[in-house]
C-alpha atoms as a PDB file:
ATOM      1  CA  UNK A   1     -12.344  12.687  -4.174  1.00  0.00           C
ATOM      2  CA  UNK A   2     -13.721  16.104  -3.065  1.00  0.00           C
ATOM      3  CA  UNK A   3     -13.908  14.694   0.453  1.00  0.00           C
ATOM      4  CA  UNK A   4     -10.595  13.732   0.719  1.00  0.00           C
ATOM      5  CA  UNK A   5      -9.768  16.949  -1.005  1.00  0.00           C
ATOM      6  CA  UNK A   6     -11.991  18.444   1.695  1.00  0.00           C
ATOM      7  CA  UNK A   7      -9.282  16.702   4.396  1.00  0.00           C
ATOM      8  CA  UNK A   8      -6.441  17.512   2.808  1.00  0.00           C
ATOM      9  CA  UNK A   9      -7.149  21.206   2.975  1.00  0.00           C
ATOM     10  CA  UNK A  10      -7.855  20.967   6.705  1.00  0.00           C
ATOM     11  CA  UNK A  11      -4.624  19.484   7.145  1.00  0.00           C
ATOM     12  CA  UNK A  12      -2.821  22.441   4.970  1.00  0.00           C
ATOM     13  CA  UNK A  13      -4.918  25.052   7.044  1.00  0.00           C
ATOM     14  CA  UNK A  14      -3.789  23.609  10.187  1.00  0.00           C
ATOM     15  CA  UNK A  15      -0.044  23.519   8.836  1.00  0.00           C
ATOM     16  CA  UNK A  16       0.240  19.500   8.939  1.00  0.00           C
ATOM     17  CA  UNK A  17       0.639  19.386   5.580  1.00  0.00           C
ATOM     18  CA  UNK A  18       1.880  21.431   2.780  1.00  0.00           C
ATOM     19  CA  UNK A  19       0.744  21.001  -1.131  1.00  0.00           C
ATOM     20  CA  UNK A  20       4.136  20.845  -2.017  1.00  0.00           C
ATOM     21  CA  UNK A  21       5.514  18.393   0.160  1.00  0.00           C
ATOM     22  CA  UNK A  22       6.508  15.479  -1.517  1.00  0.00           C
ATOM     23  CA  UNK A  23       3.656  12.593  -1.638  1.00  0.00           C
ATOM     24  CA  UNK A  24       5.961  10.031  -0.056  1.00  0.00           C
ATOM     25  CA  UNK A  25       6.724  12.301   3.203  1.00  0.00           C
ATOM     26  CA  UNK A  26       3.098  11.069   4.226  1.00  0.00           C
ATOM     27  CA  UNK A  27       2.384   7.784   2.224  1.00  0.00           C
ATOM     28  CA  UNK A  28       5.581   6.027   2.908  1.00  0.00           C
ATOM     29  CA  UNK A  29       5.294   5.870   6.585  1.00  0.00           C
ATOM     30  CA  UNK A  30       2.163   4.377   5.915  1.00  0.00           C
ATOM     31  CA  UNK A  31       3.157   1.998   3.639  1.00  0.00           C
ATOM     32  CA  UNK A  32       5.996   1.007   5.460  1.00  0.00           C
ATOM     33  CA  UNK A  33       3.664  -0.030   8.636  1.00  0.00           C
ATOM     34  CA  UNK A  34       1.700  -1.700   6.571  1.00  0.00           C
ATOM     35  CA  UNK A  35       4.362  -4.558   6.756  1.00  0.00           C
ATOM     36  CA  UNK A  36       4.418  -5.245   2.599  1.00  0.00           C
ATOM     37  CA  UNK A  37       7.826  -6.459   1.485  1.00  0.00           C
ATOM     38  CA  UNK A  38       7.356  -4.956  -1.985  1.00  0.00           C
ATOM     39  CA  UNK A  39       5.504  -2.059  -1.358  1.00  0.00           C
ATOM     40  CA  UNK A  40       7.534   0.383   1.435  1.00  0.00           C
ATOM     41  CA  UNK A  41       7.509   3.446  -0.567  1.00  0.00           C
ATOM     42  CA  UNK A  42       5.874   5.451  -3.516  1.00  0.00           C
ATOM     43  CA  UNK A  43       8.956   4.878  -5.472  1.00  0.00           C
ATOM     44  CA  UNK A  44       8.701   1.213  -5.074  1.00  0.00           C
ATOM     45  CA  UNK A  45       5.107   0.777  -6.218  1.00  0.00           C
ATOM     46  CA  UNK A  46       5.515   3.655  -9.594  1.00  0.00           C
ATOM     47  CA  UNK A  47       8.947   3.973  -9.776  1.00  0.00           C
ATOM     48  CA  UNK A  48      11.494   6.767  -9.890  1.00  0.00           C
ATOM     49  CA  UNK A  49       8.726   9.033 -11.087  1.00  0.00           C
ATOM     50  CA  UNK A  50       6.689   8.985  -8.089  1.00  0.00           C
ATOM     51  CA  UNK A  51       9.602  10.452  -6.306  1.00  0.00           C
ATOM     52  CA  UNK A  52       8.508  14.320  -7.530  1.00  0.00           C
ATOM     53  CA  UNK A  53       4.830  13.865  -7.204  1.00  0.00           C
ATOM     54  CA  UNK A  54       3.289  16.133  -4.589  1.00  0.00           C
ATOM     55  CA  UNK A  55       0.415  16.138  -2.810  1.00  0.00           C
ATOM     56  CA  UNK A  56      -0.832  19.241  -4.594  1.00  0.00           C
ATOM     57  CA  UNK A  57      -0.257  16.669  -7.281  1.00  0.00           C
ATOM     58  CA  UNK A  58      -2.302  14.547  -5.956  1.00  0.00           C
ATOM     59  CA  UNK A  59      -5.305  16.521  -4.679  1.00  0.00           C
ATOM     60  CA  UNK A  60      -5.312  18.120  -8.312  1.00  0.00           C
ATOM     61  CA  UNK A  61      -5.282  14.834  -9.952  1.00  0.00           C
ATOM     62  CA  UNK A  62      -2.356  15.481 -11.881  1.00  0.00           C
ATOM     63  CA  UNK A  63       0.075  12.964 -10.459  1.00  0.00           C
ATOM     64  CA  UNK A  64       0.768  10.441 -13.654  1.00  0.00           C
ATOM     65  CA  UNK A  65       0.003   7.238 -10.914  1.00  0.00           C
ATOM     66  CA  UNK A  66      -2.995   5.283 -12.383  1.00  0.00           C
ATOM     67  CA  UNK A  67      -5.968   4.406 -11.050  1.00  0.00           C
ATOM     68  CA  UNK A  68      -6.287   0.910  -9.352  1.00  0.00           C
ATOM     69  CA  UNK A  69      -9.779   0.498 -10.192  1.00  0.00           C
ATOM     70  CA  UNK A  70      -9.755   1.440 -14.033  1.00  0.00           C
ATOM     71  CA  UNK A  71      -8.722  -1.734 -15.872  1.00  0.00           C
ATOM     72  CA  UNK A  72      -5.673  -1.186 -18.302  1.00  0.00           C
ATOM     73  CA  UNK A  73      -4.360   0.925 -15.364  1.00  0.00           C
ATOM     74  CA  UNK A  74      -1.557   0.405 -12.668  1.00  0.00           C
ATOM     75  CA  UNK A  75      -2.466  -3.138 -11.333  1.00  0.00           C
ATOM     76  CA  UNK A  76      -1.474  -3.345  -7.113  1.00  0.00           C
ATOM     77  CA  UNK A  77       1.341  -5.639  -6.774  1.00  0.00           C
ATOM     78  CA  UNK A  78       0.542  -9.017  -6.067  1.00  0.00           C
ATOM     79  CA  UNK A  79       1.505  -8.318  -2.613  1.00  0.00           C
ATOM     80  CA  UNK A  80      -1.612  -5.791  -2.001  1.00  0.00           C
ATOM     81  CA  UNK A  81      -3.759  -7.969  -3.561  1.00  0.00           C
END
C-alpha cells in the first residue's frame, strides 16, 4: 500500500489527480475497458455506496470496500474470477 500511496501522491503533485475526486472518475474507465459485463463501474461491483468514496478515501484506507483477499470479505464477482 505505501507504494501505491507513494503513486498516488505523484499524481496529486503533478495535478492528475485530486484526493477528492471521486474513486470512479479513474477506476471506471478502467473497468469499463476491461470488457466485464458485470463489473463497468464502482457502483456496480459495491453498490450505491461506492458512489461517494474518494480516492483520499482510498489512499487513507477508509473507503468501507472490503478486501478481496481477506476471506469473509467482498468476494469478486464471478465474472473477475
Amino acid at each position: 500500500m505505501m507504494c501505491t500511496a507513494a503513486g498516488v501522491f505523484r499524481l496529486v503533485e503533478a495535478n492528475k489527480v485530486a484526493l477528492d475526486d471521486p474513486a470512479s472518475k479513474h477506476i471506471d474507465p478502467v473497468l469499463q475497458q476491461m470488457g466485464h459485463v458485470n463489473a463497468t463501474s464502482l457502483v456496480a461491483l459495491f453498490g450505491d455506496k461506492a458512489a461517494n468514496v474518494t480516492v483520499g478515501h482510498l489512499v487513507s484506507m477508509e473507503s468501507g470496500i472490503g478486501d478481496f483477499d481477506v476471506p469473509g470479505n467482498h468476494k469478486p464477482p464471478a465474472s473477475l474470477v
